[in-house]
N, C-alpha and C. Protein backbone atom coordinates (compact mmCIF):
# COMPACT_ATOMS: atom_id res chain seq x y z
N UNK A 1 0.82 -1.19 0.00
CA UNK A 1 0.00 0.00 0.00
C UNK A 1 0.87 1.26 0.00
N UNK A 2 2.04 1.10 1.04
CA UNK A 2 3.18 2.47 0.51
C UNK A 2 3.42 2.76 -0.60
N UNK A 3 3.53 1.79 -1.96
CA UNK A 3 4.11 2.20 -2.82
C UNK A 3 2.95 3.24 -3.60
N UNK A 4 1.42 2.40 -3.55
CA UNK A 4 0.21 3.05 -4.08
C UNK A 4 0.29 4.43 -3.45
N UNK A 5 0.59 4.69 -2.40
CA UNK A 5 0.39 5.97 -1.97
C UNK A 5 1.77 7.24 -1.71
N UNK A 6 2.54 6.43 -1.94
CA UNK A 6 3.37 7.67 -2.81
C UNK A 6 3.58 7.51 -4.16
N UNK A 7 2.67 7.00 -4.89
CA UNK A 7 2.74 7.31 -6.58
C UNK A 7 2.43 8.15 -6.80
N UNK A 8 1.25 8.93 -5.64
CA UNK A 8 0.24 10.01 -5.67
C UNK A 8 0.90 11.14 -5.06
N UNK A 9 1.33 11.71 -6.48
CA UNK A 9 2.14 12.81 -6.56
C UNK A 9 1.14 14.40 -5.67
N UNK A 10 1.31 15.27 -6.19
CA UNK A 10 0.37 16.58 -5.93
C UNK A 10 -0.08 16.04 -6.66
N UNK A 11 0.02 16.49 -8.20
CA UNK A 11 -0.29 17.02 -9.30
C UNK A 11 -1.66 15.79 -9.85
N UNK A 12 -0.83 14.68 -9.30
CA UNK A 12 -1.47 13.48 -9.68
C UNK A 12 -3.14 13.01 -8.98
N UNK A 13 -3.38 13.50 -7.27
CA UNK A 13 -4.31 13.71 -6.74
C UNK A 13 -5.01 15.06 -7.17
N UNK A 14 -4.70 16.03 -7.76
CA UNK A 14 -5.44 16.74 -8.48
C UNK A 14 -6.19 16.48 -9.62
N UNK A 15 -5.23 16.06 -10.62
CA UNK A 15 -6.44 15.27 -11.40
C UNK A 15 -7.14 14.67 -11.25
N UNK A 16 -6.93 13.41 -10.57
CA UNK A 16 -8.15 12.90 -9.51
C UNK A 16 -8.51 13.29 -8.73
N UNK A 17 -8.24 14.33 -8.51
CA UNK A 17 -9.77 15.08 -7.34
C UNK A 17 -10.56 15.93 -8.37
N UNK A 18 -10.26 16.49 -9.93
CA UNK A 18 -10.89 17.13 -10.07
C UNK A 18 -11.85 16.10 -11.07
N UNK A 19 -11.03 15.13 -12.02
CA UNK A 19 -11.74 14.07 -12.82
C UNK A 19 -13.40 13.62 -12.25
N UNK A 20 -13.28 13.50 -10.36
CA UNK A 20 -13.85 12.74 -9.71
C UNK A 20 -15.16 13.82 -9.51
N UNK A 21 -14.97 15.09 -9.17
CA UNK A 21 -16.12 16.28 -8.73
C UNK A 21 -16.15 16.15 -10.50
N UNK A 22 -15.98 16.26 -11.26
CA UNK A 22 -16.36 16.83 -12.33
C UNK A 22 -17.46 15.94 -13.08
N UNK A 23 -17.23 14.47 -12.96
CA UNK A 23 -17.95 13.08 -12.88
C UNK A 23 -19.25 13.56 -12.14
N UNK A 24 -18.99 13.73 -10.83
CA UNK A 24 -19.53 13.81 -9.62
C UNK A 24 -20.73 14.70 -9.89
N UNK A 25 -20.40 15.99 -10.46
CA UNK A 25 -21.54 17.33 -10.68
C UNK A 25 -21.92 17.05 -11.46
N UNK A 26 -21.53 16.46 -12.80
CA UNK A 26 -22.00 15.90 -14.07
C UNK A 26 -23.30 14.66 -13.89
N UNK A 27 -23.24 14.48 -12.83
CA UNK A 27 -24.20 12.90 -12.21
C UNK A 27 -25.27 13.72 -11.48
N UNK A 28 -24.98 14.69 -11.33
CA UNK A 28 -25.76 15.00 -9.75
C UNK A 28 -27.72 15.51 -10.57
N UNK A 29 -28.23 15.62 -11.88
CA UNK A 29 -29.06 15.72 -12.48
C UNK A 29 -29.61 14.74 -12.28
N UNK A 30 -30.74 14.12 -12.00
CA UNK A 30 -31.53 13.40 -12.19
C UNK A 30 -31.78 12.76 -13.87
N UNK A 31 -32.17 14.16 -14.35
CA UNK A 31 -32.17 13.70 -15.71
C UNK A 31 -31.36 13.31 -16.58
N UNK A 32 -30.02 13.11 -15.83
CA UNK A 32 -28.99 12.54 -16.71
C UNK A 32 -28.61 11.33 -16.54
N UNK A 33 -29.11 10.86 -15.01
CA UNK A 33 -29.75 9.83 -14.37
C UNK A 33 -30.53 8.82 -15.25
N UNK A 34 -31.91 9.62 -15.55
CA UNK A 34 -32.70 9.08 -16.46
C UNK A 34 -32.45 8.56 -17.59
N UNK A 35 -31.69 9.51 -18.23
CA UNK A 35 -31.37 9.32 -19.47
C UNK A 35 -30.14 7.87 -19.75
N UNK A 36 -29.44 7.56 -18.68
CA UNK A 36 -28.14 6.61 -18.36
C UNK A 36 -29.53 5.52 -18.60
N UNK A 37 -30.00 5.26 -16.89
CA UNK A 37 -30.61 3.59 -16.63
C UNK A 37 -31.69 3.99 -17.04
N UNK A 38 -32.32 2.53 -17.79
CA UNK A 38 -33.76 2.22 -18.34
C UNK A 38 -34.54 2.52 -17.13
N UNK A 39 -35.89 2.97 -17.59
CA UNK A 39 -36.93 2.82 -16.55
C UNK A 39 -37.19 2.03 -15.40
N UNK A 40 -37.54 2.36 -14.31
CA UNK A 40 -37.35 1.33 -13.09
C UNK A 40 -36.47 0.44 -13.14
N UNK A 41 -35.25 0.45 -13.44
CA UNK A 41 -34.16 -0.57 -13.34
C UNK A 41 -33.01 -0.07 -12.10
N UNK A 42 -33.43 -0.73 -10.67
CA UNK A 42 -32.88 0.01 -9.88
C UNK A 42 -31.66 -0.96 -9.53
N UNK A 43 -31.14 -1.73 -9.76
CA UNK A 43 -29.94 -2.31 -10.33
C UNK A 43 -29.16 -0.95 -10.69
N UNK A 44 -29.58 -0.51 -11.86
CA UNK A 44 -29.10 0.80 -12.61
C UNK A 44 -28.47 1.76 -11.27
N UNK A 45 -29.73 2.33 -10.82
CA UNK A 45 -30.16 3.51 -10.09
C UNK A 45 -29.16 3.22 -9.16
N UNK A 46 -29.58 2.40 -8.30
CA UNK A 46 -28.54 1.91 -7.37
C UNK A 46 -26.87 1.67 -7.39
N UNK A 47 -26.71 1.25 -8.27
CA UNK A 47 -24.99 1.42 -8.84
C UNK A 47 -24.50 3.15 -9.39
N UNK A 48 -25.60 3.81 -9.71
CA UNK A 48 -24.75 4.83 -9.83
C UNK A 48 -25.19 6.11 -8.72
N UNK A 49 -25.81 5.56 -7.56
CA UNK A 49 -26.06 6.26 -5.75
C UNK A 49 -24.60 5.78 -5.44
N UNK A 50 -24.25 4.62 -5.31
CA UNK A 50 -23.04 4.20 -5.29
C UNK A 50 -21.54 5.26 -5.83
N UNK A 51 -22.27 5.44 -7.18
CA UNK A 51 -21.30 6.12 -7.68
C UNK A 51 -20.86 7.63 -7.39
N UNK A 52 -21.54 7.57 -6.95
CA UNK A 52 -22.05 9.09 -6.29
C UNK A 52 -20.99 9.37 -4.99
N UNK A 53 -22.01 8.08 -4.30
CA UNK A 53 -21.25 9.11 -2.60
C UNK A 53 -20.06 8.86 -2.71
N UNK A 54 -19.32 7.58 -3.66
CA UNK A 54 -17.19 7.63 -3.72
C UNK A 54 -16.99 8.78 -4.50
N UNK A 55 -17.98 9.81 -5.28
CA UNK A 55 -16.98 10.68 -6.05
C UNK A 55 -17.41 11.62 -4.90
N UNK A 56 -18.20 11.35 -4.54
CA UNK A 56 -18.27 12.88 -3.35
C UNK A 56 -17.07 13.01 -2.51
N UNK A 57 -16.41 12.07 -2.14
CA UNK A 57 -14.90 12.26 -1.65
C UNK A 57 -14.01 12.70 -2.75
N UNK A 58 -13.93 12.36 -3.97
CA UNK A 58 -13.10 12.79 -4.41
C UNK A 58 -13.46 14.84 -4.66
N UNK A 59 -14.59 15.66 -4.54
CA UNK A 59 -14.80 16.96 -3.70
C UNK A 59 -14.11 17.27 -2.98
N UNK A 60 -14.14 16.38 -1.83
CA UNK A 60 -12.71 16.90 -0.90
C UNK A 60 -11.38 16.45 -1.51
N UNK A 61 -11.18 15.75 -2.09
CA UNK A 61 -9.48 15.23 -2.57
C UNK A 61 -9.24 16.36 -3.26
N UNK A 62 -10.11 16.93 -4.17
CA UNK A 62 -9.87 18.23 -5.28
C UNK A 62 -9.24 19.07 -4.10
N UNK A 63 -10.04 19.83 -3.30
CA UNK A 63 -9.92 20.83 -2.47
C UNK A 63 -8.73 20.99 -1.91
N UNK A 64 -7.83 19.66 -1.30
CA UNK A 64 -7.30 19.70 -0.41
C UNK A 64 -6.21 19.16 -1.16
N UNK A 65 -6.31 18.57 -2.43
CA UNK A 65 -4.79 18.62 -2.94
C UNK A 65 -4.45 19.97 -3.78
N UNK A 66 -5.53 21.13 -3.65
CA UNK A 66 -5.39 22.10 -4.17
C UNK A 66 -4.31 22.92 -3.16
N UNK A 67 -4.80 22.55 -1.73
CA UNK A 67 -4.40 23.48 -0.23
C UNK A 67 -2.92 22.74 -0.51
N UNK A 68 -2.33 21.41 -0.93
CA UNK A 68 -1.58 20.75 -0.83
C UNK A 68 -0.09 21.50 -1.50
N UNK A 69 -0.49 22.12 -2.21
CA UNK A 69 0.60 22.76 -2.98
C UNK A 69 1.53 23.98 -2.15
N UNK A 70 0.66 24.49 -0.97
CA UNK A 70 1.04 25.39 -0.38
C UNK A 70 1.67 25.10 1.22
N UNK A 71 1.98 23.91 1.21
CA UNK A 71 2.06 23.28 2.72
C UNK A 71 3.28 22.54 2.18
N UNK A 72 4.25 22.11 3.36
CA UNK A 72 5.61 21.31 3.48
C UNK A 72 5.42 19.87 3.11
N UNK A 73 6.35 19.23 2.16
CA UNK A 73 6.19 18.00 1.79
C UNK A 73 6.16 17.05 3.00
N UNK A 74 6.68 17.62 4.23
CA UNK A 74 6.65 16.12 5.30
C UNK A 74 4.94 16.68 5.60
N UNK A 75 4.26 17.66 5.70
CA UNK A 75 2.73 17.66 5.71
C UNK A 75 2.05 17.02 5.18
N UNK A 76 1.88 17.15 3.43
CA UNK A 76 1.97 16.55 2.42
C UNK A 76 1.54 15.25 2.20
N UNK A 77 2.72 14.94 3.17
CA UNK A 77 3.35 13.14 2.67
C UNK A 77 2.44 12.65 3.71
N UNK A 78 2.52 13.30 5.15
CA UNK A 78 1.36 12.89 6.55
C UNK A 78 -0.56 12.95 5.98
N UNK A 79 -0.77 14.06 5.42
CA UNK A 79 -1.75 14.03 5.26
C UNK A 79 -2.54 13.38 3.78
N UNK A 80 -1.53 12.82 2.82
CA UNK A 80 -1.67 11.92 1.87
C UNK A 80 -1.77 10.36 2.50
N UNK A 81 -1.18 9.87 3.76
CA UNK A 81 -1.41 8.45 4.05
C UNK A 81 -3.02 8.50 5.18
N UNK A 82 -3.07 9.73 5.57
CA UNK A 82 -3.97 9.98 6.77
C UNK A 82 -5.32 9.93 5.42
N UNK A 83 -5.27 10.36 4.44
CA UNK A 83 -6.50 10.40 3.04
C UNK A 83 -6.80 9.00 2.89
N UNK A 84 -5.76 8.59 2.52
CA UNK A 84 -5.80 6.98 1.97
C UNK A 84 -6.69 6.19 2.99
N UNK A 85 -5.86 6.15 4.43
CA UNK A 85 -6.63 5.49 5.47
C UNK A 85 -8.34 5.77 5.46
N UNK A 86 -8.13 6.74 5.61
CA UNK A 86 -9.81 7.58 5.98
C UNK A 86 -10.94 7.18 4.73
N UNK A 87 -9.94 7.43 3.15
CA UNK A 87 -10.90 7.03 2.14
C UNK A 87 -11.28 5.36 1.97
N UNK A 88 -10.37 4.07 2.63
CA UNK A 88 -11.02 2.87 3.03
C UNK A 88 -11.85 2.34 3.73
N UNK A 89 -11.65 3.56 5.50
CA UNK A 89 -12.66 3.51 6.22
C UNK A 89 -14.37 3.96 5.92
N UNK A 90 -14.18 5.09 5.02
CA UNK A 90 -14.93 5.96 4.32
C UNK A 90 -15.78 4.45 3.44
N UNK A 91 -15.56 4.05 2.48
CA UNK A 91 -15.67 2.87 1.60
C UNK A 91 -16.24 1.70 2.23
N UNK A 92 -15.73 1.33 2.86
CA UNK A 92 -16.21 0.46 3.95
C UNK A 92 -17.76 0.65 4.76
N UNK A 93 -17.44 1.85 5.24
CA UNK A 93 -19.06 2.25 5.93
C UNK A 93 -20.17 2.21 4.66
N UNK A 94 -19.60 2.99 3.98
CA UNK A 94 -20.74 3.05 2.70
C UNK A 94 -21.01 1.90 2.04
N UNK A 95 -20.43 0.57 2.21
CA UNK A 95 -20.84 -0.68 1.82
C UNK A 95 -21.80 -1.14 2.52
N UNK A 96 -21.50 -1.13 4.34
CA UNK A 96 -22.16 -1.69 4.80
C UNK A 96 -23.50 -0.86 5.64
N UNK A 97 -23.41 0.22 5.14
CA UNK A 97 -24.82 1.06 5.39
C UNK A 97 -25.45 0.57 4.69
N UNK A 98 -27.20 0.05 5.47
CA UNK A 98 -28.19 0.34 4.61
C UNK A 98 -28.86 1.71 4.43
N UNK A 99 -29.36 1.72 3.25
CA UNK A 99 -29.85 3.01 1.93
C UNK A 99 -30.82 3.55 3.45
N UNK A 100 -31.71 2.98 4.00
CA UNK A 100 -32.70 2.97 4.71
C UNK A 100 -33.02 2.28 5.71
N UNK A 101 -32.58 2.89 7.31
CA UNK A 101 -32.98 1.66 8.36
C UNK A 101 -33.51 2.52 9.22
N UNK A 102 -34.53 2.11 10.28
CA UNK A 102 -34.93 2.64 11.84
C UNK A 102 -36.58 3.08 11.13
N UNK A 103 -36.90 3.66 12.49
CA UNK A 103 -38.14 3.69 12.45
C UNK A 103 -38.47 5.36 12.36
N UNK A 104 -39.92 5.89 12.72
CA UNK A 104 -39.74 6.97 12.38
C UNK A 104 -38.94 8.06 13.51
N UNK A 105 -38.57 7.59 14.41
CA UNK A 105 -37.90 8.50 15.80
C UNK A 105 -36.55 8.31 15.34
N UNK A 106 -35.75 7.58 14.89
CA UNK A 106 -34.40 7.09 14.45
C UNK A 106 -34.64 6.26 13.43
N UNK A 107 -33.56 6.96 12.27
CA UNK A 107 -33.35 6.11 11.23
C UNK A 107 -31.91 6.72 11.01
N UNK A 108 -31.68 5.81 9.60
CA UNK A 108 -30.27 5.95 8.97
C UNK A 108 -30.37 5.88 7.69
N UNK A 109 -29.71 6.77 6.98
CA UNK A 109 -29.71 7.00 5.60
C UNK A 109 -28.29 6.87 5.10
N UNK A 110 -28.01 6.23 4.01
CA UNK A 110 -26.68 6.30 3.65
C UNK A 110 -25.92 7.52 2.94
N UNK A 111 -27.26 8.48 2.63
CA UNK A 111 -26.71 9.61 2.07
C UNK A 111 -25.94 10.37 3.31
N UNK A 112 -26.65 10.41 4.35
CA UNK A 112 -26.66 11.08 5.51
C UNK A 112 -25.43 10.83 6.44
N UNK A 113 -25.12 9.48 6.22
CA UNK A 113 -23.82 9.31 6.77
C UNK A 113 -23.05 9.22 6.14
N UNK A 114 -23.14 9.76 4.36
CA UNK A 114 -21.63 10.00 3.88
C UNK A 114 -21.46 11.09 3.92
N UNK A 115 -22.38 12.21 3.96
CA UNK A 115 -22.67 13.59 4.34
C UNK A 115 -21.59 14.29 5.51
N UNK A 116 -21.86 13.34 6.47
CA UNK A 116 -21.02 13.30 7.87
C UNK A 116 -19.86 12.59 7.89
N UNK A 117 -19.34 11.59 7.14
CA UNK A 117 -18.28 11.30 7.01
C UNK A 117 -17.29 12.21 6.17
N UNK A 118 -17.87 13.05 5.40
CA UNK A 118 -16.89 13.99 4.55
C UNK A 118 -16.87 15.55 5.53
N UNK A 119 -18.29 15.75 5.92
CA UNK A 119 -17.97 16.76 6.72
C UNK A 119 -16.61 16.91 7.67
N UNK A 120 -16.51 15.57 8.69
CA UNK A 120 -15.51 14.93 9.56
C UNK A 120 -14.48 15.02 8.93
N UNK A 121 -14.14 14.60 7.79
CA UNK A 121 -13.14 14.68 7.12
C UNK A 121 -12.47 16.01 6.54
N UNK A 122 -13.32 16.70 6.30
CA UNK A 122 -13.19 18.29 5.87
C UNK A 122 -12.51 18.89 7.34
N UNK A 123 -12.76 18.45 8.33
CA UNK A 123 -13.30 19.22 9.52
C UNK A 123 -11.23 19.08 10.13
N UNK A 124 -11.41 17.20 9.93
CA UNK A 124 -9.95 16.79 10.78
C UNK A 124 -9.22 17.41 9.25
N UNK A 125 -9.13 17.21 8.35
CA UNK A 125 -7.91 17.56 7.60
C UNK A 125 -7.55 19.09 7.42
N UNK A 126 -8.26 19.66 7.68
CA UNK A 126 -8.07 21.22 8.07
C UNK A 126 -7.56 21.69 9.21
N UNK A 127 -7.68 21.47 10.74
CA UNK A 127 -7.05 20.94 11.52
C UNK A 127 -5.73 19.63 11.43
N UNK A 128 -5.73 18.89 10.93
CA UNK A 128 -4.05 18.24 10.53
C UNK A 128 -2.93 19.71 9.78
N UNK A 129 -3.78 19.88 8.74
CA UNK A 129 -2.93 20.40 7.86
C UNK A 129 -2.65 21.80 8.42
N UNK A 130 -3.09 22.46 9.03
CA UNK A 130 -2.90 23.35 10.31
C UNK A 130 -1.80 23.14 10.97
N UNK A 131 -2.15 22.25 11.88
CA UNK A 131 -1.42 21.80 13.08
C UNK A 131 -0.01 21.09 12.53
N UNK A 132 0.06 20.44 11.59
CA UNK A 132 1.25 19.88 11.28
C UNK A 132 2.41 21.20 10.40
N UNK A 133 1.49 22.17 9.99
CA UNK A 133 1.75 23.42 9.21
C UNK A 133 2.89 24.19 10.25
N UNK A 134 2.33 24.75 11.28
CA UNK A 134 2.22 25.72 11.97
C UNK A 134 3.54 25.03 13.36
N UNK A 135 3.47 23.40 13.55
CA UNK A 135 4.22 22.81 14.47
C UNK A 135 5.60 23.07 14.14
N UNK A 136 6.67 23.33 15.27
CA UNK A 136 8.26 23.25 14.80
C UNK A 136 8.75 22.24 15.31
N UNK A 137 9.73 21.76 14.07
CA UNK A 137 10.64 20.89 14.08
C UNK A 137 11.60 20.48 14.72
């Protein structure tokens, strides 16, 4: 997994952060939705909700390999393995969320907790990249 994650240059998580939002906003129409999967084929529908909440991370990968250019390579290099980790854990939940659970006092939505998993993520990597910024050596 070290080697996968220093292949990922700056320059190189930029394109994939922006490839991924650009996918990402390009999906976010319904009617383009429509126009992809046949009528009620939620096979369809369902694989590309899927497709959705992994590019919604790549939103934050754009952002923050944008911030990346302006911060110290040992930052950099910390907050490129701290991405990786977070985007498996990230992956993981969103597999095993169901779309729809609980009753009407508590439920769970999978939109809702990828919502909050990127927020969290927005939240700690702004704080890392701070704190590791600003710390002396």
């Amino acid at each position: 997994m070290n080697n996968l994650v220093n292949w990922f240059t700056r320059k190189k998580l930029v394109f994939v952060g922006f490839i991924s939002s650009f996918v990402f906003l390009f999906l976010i129409p319904r009617e383009i939705l429509s126009k992809i999967c046949p009528t009620n084929n939620s096979i369809c529908i369902d694989s590309f909700n899927y497709l959705l909440l992994v590019l919604m991370f790549g939103v934050m990968l754009f952002l923050f390999s944008i911030i990346s250019f302006f911060v110290k390579d040992i930052v950099f290099d910390s907050w490129k393995k701290i991405t990786f980790i977070y985007l498996f854990i990230y992956l993981f939940i969103i597999i095993v969320t169901p779309w729809y659970a609980g009753d009407g006092f508590f439920h769970i939505q999978k939109d809702l907790i990828a919502a909050g998993f990127l927020i969290f993520y927005f939240i700690f990597s702004l704080i890392f990249i701070i704190y590791k910024s600003l710390k002396k050596e």
